[in-house]
Protein backbone atom coordinates (compact mmCIF):
# COMPACT_ATOMS: atom_id res chain seq x y z
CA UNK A 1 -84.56 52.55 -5.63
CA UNK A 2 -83.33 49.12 -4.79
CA UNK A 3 -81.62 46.98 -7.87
CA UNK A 4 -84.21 44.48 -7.67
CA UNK A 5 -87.11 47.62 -9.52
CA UNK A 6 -87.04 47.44 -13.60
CA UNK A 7 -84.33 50.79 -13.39
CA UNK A 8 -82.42 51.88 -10.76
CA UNK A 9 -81.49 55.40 -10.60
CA UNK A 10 -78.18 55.54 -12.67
CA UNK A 11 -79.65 52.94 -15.15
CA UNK A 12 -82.74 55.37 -16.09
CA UNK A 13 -80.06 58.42 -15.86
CA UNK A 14 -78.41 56.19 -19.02
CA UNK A 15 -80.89 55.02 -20.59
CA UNK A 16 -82.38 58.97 -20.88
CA UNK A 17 -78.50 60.01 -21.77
CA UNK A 18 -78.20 57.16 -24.72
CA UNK A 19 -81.67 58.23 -25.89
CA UNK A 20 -81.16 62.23 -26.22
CA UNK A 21 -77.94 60.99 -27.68
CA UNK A 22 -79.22 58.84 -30.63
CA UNK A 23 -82.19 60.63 -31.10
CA UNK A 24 -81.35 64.38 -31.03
CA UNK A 25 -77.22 64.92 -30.92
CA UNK A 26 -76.28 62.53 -33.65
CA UNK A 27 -79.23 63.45 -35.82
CA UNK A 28 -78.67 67.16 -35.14
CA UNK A 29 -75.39 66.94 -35.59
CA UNK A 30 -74.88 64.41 -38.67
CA UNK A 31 -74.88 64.40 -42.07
CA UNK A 32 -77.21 61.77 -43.55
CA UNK A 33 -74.35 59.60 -45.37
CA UNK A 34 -72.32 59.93 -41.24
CA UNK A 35 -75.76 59.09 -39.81
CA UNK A 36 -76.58 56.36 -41.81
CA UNK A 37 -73.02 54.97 -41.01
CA UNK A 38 -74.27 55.24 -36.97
CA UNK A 39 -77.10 53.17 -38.55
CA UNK A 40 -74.98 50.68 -39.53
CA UNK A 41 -73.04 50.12 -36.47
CA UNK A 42 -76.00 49.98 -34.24
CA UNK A 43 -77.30 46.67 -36.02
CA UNK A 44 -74.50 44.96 -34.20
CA UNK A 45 -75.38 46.97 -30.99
CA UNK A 46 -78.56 44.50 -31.25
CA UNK A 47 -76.27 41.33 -31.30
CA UNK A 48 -74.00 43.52 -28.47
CA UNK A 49 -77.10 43.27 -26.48
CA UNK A 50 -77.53 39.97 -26.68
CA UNK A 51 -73.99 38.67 -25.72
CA UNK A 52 -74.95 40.64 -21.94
CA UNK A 53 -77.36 38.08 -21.45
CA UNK A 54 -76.00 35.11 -23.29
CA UNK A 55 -72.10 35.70 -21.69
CA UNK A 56 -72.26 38.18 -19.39
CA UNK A 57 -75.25 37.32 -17.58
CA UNK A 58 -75.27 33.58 -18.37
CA UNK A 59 -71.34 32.85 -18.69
CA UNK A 60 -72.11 31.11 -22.32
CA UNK A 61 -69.22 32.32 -24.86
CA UNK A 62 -70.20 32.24 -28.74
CA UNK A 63 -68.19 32.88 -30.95
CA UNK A 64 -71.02 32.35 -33.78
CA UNK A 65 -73.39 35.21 -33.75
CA UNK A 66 -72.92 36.14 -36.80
CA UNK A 67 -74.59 32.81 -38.14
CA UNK A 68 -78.19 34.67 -36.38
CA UNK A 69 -77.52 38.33 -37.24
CA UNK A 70 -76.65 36.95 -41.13
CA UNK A 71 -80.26 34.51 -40.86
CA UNK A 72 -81.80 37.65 -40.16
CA UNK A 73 -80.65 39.97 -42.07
CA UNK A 74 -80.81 37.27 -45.19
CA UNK A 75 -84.40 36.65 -44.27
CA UNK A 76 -85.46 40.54 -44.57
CA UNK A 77 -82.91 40.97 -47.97
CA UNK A 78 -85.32 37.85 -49.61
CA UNK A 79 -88.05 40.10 -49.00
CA UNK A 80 -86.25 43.00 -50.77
CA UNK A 81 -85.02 41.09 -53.29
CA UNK A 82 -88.43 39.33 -54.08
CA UNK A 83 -89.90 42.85 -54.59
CA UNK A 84 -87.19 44.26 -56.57
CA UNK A 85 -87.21 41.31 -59.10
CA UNK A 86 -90.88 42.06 -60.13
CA UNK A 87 -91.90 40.96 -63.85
CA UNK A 88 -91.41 44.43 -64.74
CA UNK A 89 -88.31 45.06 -63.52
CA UNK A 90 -86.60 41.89 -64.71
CA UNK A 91 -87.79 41.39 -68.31
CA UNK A 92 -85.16 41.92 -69.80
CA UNK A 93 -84.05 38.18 -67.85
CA UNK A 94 -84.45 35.31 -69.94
CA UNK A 95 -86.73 34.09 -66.73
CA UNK A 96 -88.91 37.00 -65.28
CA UNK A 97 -89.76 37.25 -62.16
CA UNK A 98 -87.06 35.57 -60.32
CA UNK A 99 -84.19 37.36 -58.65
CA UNK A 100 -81.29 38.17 -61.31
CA UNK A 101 -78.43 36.01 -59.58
CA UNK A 102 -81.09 32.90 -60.03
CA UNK A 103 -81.10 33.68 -63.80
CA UNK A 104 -77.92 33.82 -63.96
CA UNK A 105 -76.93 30.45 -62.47
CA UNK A 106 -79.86 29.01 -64.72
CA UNK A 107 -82.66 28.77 -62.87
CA UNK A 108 -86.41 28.97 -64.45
CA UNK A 109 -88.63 28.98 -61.35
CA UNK A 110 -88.28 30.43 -58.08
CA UNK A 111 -87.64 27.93 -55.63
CA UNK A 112 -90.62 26.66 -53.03
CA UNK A 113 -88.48 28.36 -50.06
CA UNK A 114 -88.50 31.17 -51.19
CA UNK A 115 -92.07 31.92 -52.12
CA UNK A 116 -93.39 32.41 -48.62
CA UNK A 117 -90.97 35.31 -48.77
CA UNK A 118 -93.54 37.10 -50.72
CA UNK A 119 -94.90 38.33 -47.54
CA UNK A 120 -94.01 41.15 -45.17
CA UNK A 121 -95.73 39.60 -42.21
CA UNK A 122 -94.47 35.96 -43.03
CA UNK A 123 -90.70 37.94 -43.18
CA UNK A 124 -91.25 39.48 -39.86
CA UNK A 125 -92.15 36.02 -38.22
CA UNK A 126 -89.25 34.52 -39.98
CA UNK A 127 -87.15 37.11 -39.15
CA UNK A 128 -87.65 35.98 -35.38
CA UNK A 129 -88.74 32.31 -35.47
CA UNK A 130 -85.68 30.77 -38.29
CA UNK A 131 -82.98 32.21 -35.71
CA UNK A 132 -84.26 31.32 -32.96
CA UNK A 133 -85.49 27.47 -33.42
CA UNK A 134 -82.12 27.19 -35.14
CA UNK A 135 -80.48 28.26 -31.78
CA UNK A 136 -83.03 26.01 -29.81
CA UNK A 137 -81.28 23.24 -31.85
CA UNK A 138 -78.15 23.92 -31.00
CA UNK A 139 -78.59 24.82 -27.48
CA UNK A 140 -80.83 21.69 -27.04
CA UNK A 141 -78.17 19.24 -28.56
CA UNK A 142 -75.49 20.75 -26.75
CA UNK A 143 -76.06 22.09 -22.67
CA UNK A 144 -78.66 19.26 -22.49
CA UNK A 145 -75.18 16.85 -22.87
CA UNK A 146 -73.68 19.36 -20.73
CA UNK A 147 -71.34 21.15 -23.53
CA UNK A 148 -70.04 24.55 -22.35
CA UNK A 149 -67.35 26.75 -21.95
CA UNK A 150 -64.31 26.51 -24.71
CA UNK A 151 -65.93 23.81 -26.42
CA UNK A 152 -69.32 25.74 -27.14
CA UNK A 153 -67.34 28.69 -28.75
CA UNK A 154 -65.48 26.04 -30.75
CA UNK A 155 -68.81 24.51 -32.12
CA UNK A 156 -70.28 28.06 -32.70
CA UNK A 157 -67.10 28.88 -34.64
CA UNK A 158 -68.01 25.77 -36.61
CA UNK A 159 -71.29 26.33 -37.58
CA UNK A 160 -70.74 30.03 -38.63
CA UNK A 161 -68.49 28.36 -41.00
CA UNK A 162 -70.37 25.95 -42.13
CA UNK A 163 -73.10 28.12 -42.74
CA UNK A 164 -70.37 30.73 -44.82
CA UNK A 165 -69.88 27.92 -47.06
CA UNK A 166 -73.15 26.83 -47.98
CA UNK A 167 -74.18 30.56 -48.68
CA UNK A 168 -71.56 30.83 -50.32
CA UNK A 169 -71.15 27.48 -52.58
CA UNK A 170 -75.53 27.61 -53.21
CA UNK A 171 -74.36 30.93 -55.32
CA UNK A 172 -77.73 29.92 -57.52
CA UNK A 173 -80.37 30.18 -54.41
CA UNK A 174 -77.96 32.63 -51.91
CA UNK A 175 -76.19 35.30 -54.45
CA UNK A 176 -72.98 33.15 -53.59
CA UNK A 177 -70.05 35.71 -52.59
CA UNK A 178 -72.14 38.63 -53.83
CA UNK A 179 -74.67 37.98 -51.26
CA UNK A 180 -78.12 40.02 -52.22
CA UNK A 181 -77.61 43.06 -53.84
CA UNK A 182 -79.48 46.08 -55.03
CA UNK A 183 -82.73 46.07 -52.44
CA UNK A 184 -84.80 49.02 -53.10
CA UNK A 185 -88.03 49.18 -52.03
CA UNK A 186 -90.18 48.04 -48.68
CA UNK A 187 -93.72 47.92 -49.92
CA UNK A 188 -93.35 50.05 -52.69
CA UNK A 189 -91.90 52.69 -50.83
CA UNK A 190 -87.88 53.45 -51.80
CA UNK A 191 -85.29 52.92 -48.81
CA UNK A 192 -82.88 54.39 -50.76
CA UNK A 193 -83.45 58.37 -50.82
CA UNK A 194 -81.79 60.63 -47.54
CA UNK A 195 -85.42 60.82 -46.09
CA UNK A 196 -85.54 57.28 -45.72
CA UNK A 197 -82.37 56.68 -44.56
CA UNK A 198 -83.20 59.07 -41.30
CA UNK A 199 -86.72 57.42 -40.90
CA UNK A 200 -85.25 53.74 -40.86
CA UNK A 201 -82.53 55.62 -38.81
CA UNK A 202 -85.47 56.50 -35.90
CA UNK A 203 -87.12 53.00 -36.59
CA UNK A 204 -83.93 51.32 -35.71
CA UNK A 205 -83.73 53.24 -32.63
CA UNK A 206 -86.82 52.77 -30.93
CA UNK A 207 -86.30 48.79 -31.83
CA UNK A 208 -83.36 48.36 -29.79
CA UNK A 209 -84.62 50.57 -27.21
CA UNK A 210 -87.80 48.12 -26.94
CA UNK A 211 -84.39 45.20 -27.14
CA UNK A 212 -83.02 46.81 -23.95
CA UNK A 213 -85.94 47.42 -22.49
CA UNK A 214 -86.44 43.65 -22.95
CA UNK A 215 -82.87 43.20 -21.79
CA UNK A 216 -83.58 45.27 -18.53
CA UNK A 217 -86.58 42.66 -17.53
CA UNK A 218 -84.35 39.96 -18.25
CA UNK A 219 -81.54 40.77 -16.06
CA UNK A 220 -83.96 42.36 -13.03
CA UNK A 221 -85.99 39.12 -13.00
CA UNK A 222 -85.97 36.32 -11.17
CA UNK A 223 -84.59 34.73 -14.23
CA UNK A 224 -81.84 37.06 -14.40
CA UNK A 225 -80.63 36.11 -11.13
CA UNK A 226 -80.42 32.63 -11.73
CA UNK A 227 -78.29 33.33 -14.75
CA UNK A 228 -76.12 35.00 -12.53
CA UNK A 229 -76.12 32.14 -10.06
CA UNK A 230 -75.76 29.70 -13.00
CA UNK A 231 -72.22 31.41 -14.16
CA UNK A 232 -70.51 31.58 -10.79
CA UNK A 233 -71.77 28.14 -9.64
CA UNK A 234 -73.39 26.30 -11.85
CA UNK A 235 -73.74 23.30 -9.83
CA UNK A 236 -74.90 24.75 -7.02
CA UNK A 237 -78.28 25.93 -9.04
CA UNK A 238 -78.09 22.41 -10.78
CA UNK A 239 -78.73 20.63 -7.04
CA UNK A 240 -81.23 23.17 -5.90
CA UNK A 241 -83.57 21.59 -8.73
CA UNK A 242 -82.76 24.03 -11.40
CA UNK A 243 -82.66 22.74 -14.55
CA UNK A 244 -79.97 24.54 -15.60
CA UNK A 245 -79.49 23.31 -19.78
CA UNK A 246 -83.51 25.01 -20.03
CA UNK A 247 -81.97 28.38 -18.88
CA UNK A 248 -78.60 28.59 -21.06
CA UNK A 249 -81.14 27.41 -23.72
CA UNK A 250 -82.97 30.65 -22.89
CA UNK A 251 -79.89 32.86 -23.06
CA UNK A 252 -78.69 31.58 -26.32
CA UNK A 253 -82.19 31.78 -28.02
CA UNK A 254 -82.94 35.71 -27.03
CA UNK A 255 -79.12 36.32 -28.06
CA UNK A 256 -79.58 34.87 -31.32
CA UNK A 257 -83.15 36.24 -32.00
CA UNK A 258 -81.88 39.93 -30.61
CA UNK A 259 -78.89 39.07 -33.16
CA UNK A 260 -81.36 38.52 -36.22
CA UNK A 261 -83.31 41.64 -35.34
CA UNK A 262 -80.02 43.81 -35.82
CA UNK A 263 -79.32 41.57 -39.20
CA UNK A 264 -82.06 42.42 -40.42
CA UNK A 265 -82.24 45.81 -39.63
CA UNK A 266 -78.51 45.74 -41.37
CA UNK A 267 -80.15 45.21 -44.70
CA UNK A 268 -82.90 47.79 -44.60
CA UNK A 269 -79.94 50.10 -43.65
CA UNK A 270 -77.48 49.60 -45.51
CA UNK A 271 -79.21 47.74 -48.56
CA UNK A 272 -77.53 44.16 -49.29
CA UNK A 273 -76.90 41.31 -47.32
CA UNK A 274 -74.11 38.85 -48.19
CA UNK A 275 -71.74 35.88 -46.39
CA UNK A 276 -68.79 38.10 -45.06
CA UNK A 277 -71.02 39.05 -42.19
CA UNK A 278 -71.80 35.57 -41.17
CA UNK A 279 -68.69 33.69 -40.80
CA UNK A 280 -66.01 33.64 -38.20
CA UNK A 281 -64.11 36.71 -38.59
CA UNK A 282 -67.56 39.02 -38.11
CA UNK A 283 -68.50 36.93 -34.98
CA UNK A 284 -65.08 37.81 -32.85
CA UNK A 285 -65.72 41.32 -33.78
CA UNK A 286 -69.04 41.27 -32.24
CA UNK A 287 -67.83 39.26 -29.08
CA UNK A 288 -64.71 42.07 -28.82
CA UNK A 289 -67.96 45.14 -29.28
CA UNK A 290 -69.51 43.52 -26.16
CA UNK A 291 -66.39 43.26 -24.18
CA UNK A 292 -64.92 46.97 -24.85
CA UNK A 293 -68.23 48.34 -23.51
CA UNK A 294 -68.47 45.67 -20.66
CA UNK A 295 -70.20 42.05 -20.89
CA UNK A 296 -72.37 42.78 -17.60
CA UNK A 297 -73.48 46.15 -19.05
CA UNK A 298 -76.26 46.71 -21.59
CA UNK A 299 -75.50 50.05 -21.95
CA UNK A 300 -72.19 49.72 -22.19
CA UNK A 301 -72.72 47.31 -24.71
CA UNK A 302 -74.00 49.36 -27.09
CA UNK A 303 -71.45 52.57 -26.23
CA UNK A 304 -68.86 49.76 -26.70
CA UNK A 305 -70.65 49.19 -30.46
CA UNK A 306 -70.40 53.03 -31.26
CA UNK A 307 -66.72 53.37 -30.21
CA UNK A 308 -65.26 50.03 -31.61
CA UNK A 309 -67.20 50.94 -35.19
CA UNK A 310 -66.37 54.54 -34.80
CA UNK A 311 -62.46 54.01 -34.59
CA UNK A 312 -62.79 51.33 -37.39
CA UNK A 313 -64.47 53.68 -39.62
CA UNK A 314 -61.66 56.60 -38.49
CA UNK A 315 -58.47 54.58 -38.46
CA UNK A 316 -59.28 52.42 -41.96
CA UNK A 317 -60.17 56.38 -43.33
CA UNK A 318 -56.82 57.82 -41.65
CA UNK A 319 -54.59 54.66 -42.06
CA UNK A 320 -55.84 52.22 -44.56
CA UNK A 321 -52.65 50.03 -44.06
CA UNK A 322 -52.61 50.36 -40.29
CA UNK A 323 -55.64 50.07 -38.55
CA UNK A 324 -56.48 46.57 -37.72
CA UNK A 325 -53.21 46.68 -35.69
CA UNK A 326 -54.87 49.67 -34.25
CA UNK A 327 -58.02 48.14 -33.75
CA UNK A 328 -56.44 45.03 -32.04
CA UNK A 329 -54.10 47.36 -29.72
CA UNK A 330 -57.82 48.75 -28.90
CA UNK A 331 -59.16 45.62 -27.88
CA UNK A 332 -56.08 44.64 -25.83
CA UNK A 333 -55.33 47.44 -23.64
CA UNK A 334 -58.83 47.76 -22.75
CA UNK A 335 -59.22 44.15 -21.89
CA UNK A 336 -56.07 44.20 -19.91
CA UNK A 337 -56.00 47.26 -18.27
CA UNK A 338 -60.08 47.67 -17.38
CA UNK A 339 -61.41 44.03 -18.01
CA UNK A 340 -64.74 45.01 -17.16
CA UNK A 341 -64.85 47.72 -20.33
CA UNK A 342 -66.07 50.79 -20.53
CA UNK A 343 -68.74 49.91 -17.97
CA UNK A 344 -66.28 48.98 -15.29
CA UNK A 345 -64.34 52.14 -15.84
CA UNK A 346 -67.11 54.50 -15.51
CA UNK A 347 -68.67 52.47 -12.32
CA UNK A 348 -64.67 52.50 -10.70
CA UNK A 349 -63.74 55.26 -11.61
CA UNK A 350 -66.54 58.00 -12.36
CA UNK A 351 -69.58 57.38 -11.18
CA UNK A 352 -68.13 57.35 -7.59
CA UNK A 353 -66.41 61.07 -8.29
CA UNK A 354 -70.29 62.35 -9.38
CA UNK A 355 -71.62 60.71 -6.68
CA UNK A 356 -69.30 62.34 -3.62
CA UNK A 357 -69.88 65.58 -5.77
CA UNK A 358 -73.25 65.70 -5.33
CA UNK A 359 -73.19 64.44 -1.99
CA UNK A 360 -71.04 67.57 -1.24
CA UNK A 361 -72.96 70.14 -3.17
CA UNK A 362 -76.01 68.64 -0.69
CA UNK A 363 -77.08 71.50 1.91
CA UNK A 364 -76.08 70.49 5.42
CA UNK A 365 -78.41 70.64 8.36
CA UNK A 366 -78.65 74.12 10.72
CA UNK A 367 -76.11 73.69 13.21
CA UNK A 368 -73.67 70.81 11.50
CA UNK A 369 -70.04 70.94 11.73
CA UNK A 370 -67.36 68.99 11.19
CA UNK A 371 -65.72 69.14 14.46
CA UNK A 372 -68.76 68.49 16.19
CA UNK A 373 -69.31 65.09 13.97
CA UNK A 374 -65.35 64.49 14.64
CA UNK A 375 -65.71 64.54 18.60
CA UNK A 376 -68.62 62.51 18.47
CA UNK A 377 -70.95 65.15 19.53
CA UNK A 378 -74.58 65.63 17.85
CA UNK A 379 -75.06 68.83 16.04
CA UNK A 380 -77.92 71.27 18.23
C-alpha cells in the first residue's frame, strides 16, 4: 500500500496493536481504581493528538492547550454540576437550586450563562463549538498578521494565564481554586460506581479512536500535505496561491477542539474540573507528552501519553520528593538523544530489524543461491 491510502501497512498493524491493548490487556489486566487512572491519562492523549497536526504536521508551537482541554472539560463539569445541584439535593442552601459554591459567594439566581447548560445536547455542541470559535479567534487575529513561531507560544502562554486567573478570581460563577467538585450523575445515571468507571473507560476509547481516525484523514489528505509543505517552506506554498493563515487556522482549531474533547472526557472520568489544568504549567506537560512519543506520530503520541503519565504516577508513588527531576531527566534525554521520540526510535531502530526478519524468514525461489546472485548469474 502506498502512503498516500487512509493506512499503510505498519499504520493499521498499530492502530490494531493500540486497540487490543486498550481494550483487552489493560482491562484484563487492571484493577478498576489502575484502570481508571489509564482513563485519566488518555484525556490528554486527545490534546497529544492534536499537537501532531497543529506542530508536527503544521509546525505551529502552543504552549496553551490547556486553555481548550480546561473549556471543555469545564463545559461538560457545568452539566454535572447543574444536575447535581437539583432542588432536592441542595435544600438545605439558603438558595436552592443553584450550584453550592454560588451560594456560598452569595448568589440568589443562577446566572443566564449558565442555564443553557441544562441540556445534554446543548453541552455536547458546546463542548465542540466554545473551543473551537475561541481558537478561530485567536488563530484569525494572529497568522492572518503573520504571527508564528516563538511569538505564538508566547501569546498562547498568555492566554492560558489569563484564562487561570479569571477562573480563578470569578470564584462565585467558576468554583474559584476549587474548580467544580462533586459531579455525580449523567442523566440520572451515577458515574461514580466501578461499573461506570469501566463503561466511560470503553466510551473514552472508541472516542479517540474515531479522533485518530480523524487524525489519519487529516494527515493522508491533500490537506495534510500542504501542512507539511507549509512547515518546511512556508513561503513557497504562500506564492503558489495558498493561503496559508486559512490552513494554520485549520490546525489550531481541530487541535483545540480534539483538546476539549479529552477535557471533557477528564471530568466524566475523573469527576471535577478545576483551574490547575488550564494554566501554563499543564500546557508544557502536554507539549513534552507529544514530543516523547514523537510530534509526526499519532500513535506515538498517544504511547508517549501512557508512558510520560505512567512514570509520573510511579516515580511521585516511589519518590514523592524526587520525581519531577526524574520526570524532567525523562524529557531531556529523550529529546536529545532520539529527537523524533518514541516514534523515531521504533521507525530507526526497530521496525527496520522486523522488517529484514521477515524478509529472511520469506521462502526463496527453487533454484536460488547466493553465489549465483553474487556472480551475477540468474537462478535456473
Amino acid at each position: 500500500m502506498t502512503d498516500n491510502r487512509f493506512f499503510n501497512r505498519s499504520e493499521l498493524i498499530g492502530i490494531l496493536v493500540l486497540a487490543v491493548f486498550l481494550v483487552v490487556v489493560l482491562p484484563l489486566t487492571l484493577d478498576v481504581f489502575r484502570l481508571n487512572l489509564v482513563a485519566k491519562y488518555l484525556t490528554y492523549a486527545f490534546v497529544a493528538l492534536g499537537l501532531v497536526i497543529c506542530w508536527g504536521y503544521g509546525g505551529i508551537l502552543s504552549l496553551g492547550q490547556g486553555v481548550f482541554f480546561g473549556l471543555g472539560g469545564y463545559c461538560m463539569a457545568m452539566f454535572l454540576k447543574l444536575e447535581a445541584s437539583s432542588v432536592e439535593n441542595t435544600k438545605i442552601q439558603s438558595t436552592p437550586g443553584i450550584p453550592d459554591f454560588m451560594d456560598w459567594n452569595q448568589i440568589t439566581a443562577l446566572p443566564f450563562f449558565w442555564k443553557p447548560f441544562h441540556s445534554l445536547t446543548f453541552t455536547i455542541a458546546a463542548i465542540v463549538l466554545v473551543p473551537g470559535i475561541f481558537a478561530l479567534v485567536i488563530g484569525t487575529a494572529m497568522f492572518k498578521r503573520r504571527v508564528g513561531g516563538t511569538y505564538f507560544a508566547i501569546i498562547t502562554q498568555a492566554v492560558a494565564a489569563i484564562l487561570t486567573i479569571l477562573i480563578v478570581g470569578q470564584q462565585g460563577y467558576t468554583g474559584g481554586i476549587n474548580g467544580m467538585t462533586d459531579l455525580r450523575t449523567l442523566k440520572g445515571w451515577d458515574i461514580r460506581p466501578d461499573h461506570a468507571k469501566i463503561v466511560l473507560y470503553f466510551f473514552e476509547v472508541g472516542c479517540l479512536f474515531v479522533c485518530i481516525m480523524i487524525a489519519q484523514f487529516v494527515r493522508h489528505s491533500k490537506l495534510g500535505r500542504i501542512l507539511v509543505a507549509m512547515r518546511e517552506k512556508e513561503d513557497r506554498v504562500r506564492f503558489s496561491g495558498y493561503s496559508v493563515a486559512n490552513f494554520k487556522i485549520f490546525a489550531f482549531c481541530i487541535a483545540a477542539v480534539f483538546a476539549a474533547i479529552g477535557g471533557a472526557m477528564f471530568a466524566l472520568n475523573v469527576g471535577f474540573m478545576s483551574p490547575s489544568f488550564v494554566g501554563i504549567v499543564p500546557s508544557i506537560e502536554m507539549v513534552i507528552y507529544t514530543a516523547v512519543g514523537g510530534r509526526l506520530s499519532i500513535l506515538g503520541a498517544i504511547y508517549g501519553t501512557l508512558l510520560v503519565n505512567f512514570a509520573k504516577t510511579s516515580l511521585s508513588e516511589t519518590f514523592p520528593e524526587l520525581w519531577l527531576f526524574g520526570l524532567g531527566g525523562l524529557f531531556i534525554a529523550v529529546v536529545l538523544a532520539f529527537p523524533n521520540g518514541l516514534a523515531g526510535i521504533w521507525g530507526d531502530y526497530v521496525q527496520p530489524r522486523i522488517d529484514r526478519l521477515i524478509a529472511s524468514r520469506k521462502p526463496k525461489p527453487d533454484g536460488w543461491t547466493d553465489s549465483s546472485v553474487a556472480d551475477g548469474a540468474p537462478a535456473e
